[in-house]
Each structure stands twice: as C-alpha cells, then as structure tokens.
C-alpha atoms as a PDB file:
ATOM      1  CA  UNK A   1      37.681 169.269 178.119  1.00  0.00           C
ATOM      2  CA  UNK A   2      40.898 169.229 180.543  1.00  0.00           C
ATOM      3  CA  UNK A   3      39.948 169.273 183.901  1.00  0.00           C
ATOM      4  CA  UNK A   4      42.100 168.960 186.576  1.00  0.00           C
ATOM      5  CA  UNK A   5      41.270 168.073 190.340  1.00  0.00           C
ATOM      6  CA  UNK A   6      42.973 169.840 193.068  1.00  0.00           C
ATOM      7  CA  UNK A   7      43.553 170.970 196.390  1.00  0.00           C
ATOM      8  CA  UNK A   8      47.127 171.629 198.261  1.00  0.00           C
ATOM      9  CA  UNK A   9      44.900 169.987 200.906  1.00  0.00           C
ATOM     10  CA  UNK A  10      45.965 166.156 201.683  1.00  0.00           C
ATOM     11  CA  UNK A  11      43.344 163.215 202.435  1.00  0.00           C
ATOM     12  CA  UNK A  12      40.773 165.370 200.531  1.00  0.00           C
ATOM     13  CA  UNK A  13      39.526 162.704 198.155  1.00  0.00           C
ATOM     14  CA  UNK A  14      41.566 163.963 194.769  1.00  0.00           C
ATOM     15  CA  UNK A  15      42.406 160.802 193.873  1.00  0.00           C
ATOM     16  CA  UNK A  16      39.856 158.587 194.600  1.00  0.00           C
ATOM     17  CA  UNK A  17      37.971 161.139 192.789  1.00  0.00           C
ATOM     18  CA  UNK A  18      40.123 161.450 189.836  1.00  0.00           C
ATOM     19  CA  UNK A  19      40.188 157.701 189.128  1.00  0.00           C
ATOM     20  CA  UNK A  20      36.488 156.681 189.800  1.00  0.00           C
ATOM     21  CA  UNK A  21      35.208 160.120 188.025  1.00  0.00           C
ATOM     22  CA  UNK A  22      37.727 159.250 184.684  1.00  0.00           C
ATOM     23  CA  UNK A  23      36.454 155.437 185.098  1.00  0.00           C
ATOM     24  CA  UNK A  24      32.735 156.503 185.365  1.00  0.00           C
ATOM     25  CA  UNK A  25      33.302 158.960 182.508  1.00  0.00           C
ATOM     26  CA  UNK A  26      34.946 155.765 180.385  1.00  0.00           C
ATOM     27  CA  UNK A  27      31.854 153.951 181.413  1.00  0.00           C
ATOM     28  CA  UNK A  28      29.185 155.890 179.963  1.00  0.00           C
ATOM     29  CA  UNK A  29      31.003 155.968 176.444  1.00  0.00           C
ATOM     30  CA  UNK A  30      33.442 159.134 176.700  1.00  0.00           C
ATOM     31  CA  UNK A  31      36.949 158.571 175.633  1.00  0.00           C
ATOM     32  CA  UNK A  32      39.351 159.260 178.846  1.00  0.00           C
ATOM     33  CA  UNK A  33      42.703 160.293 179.708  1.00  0.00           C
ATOM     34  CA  UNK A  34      43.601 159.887 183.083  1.00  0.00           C
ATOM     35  CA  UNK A  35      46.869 161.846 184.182  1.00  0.00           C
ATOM     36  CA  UNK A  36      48.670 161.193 187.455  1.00  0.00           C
ATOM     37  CA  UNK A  37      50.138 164.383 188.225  1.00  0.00           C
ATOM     38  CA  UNK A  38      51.651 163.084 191.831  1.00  0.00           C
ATOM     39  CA  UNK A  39      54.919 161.480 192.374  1.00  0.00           C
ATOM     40  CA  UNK A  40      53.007 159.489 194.981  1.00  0.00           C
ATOM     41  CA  UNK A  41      51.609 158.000 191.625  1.00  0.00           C
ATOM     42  CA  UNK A  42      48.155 156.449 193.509  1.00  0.00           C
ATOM     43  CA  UNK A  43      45.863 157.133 190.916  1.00  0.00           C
ATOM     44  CA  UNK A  44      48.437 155.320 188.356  1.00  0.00           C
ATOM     45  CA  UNK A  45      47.970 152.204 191.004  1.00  0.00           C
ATOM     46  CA  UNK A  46      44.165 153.100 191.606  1.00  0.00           C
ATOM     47  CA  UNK A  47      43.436 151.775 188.064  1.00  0.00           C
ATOM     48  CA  UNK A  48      45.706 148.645 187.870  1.00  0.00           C
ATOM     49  CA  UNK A  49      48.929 150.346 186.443  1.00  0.00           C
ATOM     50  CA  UNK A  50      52.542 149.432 188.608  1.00  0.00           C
ATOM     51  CA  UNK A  51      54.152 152.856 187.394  1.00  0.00           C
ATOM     52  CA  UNK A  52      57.513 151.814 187.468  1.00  0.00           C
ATOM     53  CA  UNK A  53      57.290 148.951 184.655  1.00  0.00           C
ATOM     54  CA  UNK A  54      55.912 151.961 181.978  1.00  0.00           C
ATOM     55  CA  UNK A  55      56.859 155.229 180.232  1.00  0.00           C
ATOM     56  CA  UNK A  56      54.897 158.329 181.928  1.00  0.00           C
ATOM     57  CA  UNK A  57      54.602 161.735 182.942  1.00  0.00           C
ATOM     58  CA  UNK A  58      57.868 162.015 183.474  1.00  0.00           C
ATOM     59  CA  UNK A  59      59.037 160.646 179.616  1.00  0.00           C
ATOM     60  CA  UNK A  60      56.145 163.130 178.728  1.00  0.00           C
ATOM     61  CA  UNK A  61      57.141 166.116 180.300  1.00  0.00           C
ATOM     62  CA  UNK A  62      61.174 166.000 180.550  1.00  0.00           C
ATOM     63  CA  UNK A  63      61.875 163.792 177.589  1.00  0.00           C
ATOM     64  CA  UNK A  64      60.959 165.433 173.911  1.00  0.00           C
ATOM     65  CA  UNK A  65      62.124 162.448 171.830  1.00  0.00           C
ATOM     66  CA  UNK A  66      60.316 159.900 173.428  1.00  0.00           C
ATOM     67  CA  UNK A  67      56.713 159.861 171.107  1.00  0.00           C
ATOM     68  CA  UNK A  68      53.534 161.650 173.084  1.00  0.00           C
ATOM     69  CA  UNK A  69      51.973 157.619 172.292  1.00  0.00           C
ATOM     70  CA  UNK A  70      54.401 155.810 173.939  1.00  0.00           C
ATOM     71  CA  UNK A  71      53.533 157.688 177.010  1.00  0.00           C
ATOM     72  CA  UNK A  72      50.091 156.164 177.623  1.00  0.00           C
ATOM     73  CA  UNK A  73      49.443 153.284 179.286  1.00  0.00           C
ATOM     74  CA  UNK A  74      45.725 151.642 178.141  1.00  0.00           C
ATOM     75  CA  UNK A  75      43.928 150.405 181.406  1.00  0.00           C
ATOM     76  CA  UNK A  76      42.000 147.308 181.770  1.00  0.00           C
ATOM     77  CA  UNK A  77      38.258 149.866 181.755  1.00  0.00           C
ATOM     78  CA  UNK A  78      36.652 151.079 179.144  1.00  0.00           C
ATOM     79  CA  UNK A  79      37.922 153.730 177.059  1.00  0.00           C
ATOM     80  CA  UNK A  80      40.182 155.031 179.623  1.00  0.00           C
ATOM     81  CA  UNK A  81      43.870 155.888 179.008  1.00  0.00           C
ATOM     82  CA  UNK A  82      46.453 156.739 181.460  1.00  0.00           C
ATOM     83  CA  UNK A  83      49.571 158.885 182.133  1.00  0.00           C
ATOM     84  CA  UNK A  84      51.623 157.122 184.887  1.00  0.00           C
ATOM     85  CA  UNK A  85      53.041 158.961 187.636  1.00  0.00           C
ATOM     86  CA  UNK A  86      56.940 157.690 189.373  1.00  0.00           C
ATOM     87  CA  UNK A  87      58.452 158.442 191.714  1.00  0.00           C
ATOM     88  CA  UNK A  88      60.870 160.510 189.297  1.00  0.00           C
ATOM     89  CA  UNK A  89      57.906 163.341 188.976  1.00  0.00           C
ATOM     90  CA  UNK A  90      59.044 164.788 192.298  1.00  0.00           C
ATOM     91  CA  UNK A  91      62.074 166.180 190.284  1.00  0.00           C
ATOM     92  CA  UNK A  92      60.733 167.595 188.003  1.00  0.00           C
ATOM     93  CA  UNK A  93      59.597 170.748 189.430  1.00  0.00           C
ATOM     94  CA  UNK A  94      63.215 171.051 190.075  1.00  0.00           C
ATOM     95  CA  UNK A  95      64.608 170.478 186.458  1.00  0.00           C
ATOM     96  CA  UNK A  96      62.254 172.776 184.972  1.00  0.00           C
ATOM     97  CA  UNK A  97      63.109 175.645 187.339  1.00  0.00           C
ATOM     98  CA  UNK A  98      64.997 177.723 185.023  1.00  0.00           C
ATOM     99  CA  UNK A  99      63.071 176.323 181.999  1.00  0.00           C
ATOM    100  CA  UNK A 100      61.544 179.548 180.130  1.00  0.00           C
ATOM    101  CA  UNK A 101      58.409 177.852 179.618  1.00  0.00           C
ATOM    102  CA  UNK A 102      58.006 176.119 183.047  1.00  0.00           C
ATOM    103  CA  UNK A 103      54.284 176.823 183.659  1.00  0.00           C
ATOM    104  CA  UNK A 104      53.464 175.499 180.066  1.00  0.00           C
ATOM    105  CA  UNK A 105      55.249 172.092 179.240  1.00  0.00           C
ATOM    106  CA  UNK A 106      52.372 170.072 180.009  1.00  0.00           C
ATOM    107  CA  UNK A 107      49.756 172.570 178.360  1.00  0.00           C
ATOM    108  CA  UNK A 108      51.692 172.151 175.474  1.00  0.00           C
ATOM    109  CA  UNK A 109      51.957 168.302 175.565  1.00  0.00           C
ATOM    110  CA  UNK A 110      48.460 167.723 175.997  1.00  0.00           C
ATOM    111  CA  UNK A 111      47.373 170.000 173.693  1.00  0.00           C
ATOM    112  CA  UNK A 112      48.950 167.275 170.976  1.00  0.00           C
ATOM    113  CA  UNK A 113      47.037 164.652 172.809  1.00  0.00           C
ATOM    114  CA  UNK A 114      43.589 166.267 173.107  1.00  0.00           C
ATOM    115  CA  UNK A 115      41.916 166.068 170.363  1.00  0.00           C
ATOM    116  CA  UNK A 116      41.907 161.941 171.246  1.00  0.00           C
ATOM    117  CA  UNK A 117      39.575 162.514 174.198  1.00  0.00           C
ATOM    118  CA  UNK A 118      36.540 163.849 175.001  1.00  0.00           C
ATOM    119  CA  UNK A 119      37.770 164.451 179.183  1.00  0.00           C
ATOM    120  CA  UNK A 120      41.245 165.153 180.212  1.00  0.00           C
ATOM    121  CA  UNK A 121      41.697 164.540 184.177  1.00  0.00           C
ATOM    122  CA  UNK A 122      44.510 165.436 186.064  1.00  0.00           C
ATOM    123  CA  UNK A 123      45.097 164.256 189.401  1.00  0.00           C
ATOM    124  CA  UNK A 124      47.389 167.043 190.710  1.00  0.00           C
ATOM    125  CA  UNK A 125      49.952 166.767 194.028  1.00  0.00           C
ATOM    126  CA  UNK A 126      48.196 168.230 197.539  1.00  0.00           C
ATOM    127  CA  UNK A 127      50.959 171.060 197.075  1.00  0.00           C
ATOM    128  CA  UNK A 128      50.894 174.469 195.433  1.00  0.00           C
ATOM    129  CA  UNK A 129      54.050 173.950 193.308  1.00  0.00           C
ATOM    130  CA  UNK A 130      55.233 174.108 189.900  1.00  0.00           C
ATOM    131  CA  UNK A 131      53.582 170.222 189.241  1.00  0.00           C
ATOM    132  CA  UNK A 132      50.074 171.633 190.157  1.00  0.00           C
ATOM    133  CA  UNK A 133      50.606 174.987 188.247  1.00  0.00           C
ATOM    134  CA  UNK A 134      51.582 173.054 185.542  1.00  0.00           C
ATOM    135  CA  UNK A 135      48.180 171.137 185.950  1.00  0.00           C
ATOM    136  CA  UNK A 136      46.354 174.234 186.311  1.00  0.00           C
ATOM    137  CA  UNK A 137      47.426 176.359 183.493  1.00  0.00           C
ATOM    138  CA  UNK A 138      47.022 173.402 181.198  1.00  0.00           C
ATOM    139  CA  UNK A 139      43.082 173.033 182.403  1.00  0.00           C
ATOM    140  CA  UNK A 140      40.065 174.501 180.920  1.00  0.00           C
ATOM    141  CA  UNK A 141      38.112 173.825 184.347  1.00  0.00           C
ATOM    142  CA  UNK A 142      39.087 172.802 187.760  1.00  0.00           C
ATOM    143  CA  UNK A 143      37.587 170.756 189.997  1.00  0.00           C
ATOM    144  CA  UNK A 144      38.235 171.239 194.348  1.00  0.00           C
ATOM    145  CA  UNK A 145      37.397 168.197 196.483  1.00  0.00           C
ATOM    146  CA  UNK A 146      36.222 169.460 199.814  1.00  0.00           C
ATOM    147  CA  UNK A 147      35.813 166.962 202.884  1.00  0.00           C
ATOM    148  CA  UNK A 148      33.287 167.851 204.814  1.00  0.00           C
ATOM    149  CA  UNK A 149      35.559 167.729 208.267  1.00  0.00           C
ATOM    150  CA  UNK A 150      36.827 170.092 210.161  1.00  0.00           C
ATOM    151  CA  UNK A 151      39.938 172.780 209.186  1.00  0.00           C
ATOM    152  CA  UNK A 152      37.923 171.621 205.487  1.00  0.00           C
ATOM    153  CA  UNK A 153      38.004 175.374 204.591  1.00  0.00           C
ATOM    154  CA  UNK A 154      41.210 176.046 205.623  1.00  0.00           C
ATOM    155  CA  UNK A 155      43.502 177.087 202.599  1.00  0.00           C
ATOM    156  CA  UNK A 156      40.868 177.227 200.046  1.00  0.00           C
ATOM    157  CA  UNK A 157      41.164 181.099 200.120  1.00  0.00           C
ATOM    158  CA  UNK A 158      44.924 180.792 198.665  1.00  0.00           C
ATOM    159  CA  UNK A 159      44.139 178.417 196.409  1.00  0.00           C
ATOM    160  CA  UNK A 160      41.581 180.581 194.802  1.00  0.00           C
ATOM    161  CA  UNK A 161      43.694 183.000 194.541  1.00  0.00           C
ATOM    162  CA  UNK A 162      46.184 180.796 192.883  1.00  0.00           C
ATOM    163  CA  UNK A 163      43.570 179.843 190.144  1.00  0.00           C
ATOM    164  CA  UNK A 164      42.425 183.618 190.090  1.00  0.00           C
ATOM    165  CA  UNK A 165      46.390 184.522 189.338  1.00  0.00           C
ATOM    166  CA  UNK A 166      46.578 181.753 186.628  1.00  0.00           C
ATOM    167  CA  UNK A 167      43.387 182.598 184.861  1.00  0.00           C
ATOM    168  CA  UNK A 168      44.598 186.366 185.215  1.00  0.00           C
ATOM    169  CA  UNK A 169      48.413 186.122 183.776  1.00  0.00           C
ATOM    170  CA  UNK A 170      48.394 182.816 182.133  1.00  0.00           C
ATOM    171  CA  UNK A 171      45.263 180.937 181.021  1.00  0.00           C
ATOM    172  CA  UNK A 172      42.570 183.656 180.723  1.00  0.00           C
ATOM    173  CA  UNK A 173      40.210 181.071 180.079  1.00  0.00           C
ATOM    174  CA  UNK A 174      40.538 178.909 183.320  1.00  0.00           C
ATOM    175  CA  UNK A 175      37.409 178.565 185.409  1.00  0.00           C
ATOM    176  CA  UNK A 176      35.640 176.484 188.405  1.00  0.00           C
ATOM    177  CA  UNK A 177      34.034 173.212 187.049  1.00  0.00           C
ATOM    178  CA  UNK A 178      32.822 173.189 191.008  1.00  0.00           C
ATOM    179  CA  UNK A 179      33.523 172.060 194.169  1.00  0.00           C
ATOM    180  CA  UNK A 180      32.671 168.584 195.206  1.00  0.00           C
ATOM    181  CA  UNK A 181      31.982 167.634 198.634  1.00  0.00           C
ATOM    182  CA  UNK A 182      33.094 164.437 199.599  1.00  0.00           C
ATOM    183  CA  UNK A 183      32.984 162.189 202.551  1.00  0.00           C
ATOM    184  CA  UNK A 184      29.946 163.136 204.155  1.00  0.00           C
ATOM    185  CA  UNK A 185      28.544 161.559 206.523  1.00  0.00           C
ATOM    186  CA  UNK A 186      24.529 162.831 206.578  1.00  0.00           C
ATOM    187  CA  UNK A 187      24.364 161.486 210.245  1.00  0.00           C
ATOM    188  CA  UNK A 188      26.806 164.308 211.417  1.00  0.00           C
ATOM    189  CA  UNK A 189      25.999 167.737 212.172  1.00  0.00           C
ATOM    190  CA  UNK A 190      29.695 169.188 211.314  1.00  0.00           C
ATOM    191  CA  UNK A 191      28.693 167.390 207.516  1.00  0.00           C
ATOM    192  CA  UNK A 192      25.776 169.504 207.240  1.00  0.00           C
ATOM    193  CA  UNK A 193      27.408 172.394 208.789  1.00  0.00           C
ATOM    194  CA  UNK A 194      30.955 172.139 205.714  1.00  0.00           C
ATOM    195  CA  UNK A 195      28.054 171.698 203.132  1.00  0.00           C
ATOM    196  CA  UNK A 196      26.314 174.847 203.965  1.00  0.00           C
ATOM    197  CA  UNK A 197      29.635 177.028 204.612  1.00  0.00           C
ATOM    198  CA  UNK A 198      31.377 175.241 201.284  1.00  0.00           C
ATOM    199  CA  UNK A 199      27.819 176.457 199.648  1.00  0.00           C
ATOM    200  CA  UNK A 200      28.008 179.866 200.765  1.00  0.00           C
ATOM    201  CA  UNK A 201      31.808 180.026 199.628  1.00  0.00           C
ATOM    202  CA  UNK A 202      30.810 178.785 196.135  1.00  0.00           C
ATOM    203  CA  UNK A 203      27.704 179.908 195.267  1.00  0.00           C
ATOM    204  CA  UNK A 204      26.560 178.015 192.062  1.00  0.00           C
ATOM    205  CA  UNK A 205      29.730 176.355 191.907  1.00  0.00           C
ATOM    206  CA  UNK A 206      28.791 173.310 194.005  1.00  0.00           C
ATOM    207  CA  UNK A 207      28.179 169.781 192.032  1.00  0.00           C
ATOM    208  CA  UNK A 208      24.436 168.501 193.449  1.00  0.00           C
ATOM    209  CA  UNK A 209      26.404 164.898 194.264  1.00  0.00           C
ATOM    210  CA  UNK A 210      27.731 164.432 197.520  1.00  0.00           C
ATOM    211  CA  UNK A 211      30.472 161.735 197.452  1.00  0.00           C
ATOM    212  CA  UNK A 212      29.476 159.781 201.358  1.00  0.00           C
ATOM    213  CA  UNK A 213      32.153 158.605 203.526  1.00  0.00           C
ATOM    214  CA  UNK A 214      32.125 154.790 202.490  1.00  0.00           C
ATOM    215  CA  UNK A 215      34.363 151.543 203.031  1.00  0.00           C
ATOM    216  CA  UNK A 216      33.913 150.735 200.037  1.00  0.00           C
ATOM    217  CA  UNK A 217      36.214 153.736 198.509  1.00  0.00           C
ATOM    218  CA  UNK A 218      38.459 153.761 200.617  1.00  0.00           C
ATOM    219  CA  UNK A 219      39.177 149.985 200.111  1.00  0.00           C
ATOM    220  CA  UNK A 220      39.074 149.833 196.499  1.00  0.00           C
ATOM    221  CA  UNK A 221      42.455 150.943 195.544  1.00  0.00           C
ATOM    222  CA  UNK A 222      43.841 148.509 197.289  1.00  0.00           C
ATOM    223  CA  UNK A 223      42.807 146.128 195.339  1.00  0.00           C
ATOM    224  CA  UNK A 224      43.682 148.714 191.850  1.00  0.00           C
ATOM    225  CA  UNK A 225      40.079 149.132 191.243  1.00  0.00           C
ATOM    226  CA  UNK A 226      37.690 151.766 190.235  1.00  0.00           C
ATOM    227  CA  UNK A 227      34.680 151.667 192.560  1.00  0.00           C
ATOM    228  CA  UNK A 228      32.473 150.294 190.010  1.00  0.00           C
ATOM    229  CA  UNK A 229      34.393 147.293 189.329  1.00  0.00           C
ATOM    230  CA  UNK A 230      35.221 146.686 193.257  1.00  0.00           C
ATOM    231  CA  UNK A 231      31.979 147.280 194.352  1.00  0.00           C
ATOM    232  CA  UNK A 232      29.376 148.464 191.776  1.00  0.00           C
ATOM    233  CA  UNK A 233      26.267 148.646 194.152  1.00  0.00           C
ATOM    234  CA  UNK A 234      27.898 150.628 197.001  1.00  0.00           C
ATOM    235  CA  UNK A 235      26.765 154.037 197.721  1.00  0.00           C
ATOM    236  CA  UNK A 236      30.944 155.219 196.982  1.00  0.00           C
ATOM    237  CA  UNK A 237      30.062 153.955 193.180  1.00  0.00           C
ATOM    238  CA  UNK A 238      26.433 155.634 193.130  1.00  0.00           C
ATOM    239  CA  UNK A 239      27.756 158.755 194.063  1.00  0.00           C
ATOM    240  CA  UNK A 240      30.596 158.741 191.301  1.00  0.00           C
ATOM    241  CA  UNK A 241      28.119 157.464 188.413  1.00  0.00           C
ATOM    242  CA  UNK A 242      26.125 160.256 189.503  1.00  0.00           C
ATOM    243  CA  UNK A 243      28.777 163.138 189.703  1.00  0.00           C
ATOM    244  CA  UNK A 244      30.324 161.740 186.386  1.00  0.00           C
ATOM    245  CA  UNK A 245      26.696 162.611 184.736  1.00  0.00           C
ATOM    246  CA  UNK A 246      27.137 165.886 186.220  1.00  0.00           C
ATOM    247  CA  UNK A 247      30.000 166.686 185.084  1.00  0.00           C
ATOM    248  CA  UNK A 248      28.563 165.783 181.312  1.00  0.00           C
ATOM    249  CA  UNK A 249      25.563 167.562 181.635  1.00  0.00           C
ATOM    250  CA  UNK A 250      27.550 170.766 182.799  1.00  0.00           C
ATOM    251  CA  UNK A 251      29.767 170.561 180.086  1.00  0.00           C
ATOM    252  CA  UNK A 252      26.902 170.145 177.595  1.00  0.00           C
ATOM    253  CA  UNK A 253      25.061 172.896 178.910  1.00  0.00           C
ATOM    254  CA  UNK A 254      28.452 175.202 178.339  1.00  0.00           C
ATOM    255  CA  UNK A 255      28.724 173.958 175.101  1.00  0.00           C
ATOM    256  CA  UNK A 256      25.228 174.807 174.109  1.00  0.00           C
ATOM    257  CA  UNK A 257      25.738 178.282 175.726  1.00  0.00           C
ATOM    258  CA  UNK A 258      28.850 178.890 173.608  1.00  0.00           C
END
C-alpha cells in the first residue's frame, strides 16, 4: 500500500505525521518505506538521516543509472527504510517539465521497489506542483492532515479536486485513506468546532484518532526522533500508535472486501 500524506497547506502536521505514522507502522512489524517528497527534506532529518551525506529522491527520480537500492537509506528503527529528500528536489519539478512522462517517474520507480514493503509513505511538499502530483498519482490512498485551527478548511476544496482530477485522468484507482485531525486541543471550542465541520466535509473518511497538540511532537525532531523513541509515554506517541493501528485495520478490512 502507497500512501501518501498531503496538503498544499503548511504547518499542517504532514511531516510529523509521515515520520511517526511510518515509525509506528515499523514498530508493530510492517516493513516501511519512508519517502521525503520535500526539498525542505524534514522528514529525512525527522528520523536521524543528514540528507546531504546520501543518495535520494533526487538519484531516484532524475538519475536512471544509479540502482533503485542504492537510493535507500536504512534508519536506526525498526524495519523502516528511507528515501532522502535535498535540497536538489526543488529542481526537479523544473527538469521534468517537458519530460513526456512527468506525472509518472516516481509511480514507475516505486513500483520496482514495492513489492519490498508492506506501507509506502510519502511525505509530499505543502504545494500543488508537479513533486506532489508526482506523489499523488503514484499512491493507492491519500492521507490529508487537517489542524484543527482556524482558515483549517481553507483550500481543501482544490485539493480535492486535484485528487478527483488525478483519480479521473491518471490513476483511476486513487482514493481517500482519510483525513486526520491533528493538533487538537479538547480544551478549545474552535477544536471541537474544525472536528465537526472536517466531519461533515468527509463523511466516513475521518480516522477515529485525533493527533493532540503536544510538546512533545513538536520537540522531537529536533532531536531526529520518532515520537516513540523521544518520548514513548506522551500523549503525541499514543495518538500515533493508535492511528498507525488504524491505518492497518482499514487496510485489512479493504483487503478482505476485495
């Protein structure tokens, strides 16, 4: 399963989310790929991994003879794998412009890497360019983080659209894994208020876990640290062992129903 986390949002919890769901996912015995999609590279340094001193998404995407291995980068948690960002990844949505294939390179890439993993997660750019398109049409699912703040609906409209567009003309089989809400705070009326419009928005298509607003996650990547190995009793790494059991239980379930 390829999954890949987005919304052209900033500050929306995509990364934290992407590292401490693939981490999580590791954890209870699933083989992981994590892949930074972002030129910012923060989920490559969320997990440990300095992205300039190893071979990446860019050697995966723009380079052909460099082998799809030498590309991943093991991380110091179990059973997850990673696909550095660089800084170099903010060109390459320029030097694919003109390719004839543009929307498809990374499909096509991880499609030779798949059948290593049980989850593919890709921790896409808060734009709606041809990095996150790329991200998008090489998904099976996609997952939106929604912060329960104000202005937390704004823009979610166009980027269903964008998934309806990409399911419609170039992965027919592209759906919503679900939307995630994430730093709630349950003492806050506008919380409750984003949870109940985000539910009306996406009805059936909301994971049960609520990620809280917690020090805890926001500190961790400083340190290059999944939640559970910064701080393994915090609510942050409750939440995230809980949504990562979630997200296997759904995908079961679709499996089953199949």
């Amino acid at each position: 399963m390829i999954v890949t986390i987005t919304n052209q949002k900033g500050g929306t919890g995509k990364t934290t989310t992407s590292v401490n769901v693939a981490a999580y996912l590791g954890k209870l015995g699933k083989n992981v790929l994590l892949v930074d999609l972002d030129p910012q590279s923060n989920a490559s340094s969320g997990v440990g991994i300095d992205p300039l001193q190893v071979k990446g998404l860019y050697e995966l995407m723009m380079d052909e003879s460099t082998p799809l291995e030498e590309s991943l980068t093991k991380t110091d948690y179990k059973n997850v794998h990673l696909i550095a960002g660089s800084p170099d990844v903010a060109g390459i949505g320029v030097e694919i412009v003109n390719h004839p294939e543009r929307e498809f390179i990374l499909h096509k890439r991880l499609q030779a890497l798949s059948p290593l993993y049980d989850f593919i997660i890709i921790d896409s750019p808060p734009s709606l360019g041809l990095l996150t398109l790329n991200g998008l049409v090489a998904a099976d699912r996609v997952m939106i983080p929604v912060q329960c703040e104000y202005y937390a609906l704004e823009g979610l409209g166009q980027l269903l659209e964008t998934i309806q567009l990409v399911s419609q003309n170039l992965k027919p089989n592209l759906a919503l894994l679900g939307a995630l809400l994430t730093m709630h705070d349950r003492r806050n009326r506008l919380s409750h208020h984003v949870s109940k419009e985000v539910r009306r928005h996406f009805p059936g298509y909301v994971f049960s876990t609520v990620i809280p607003r917690n020090v805890s996650l926001s500190e961790a990547p400083s340190f290059g640290q999944p939640i559970h190995a910064y701080s393994g009793l915090s609510k942050g790494a409750f939440a995230y062992r809980s949504l990562a059991q979630e997200i296997i239980k759904v995908v079961e379930e679709e499996s089953l129903s199949v």
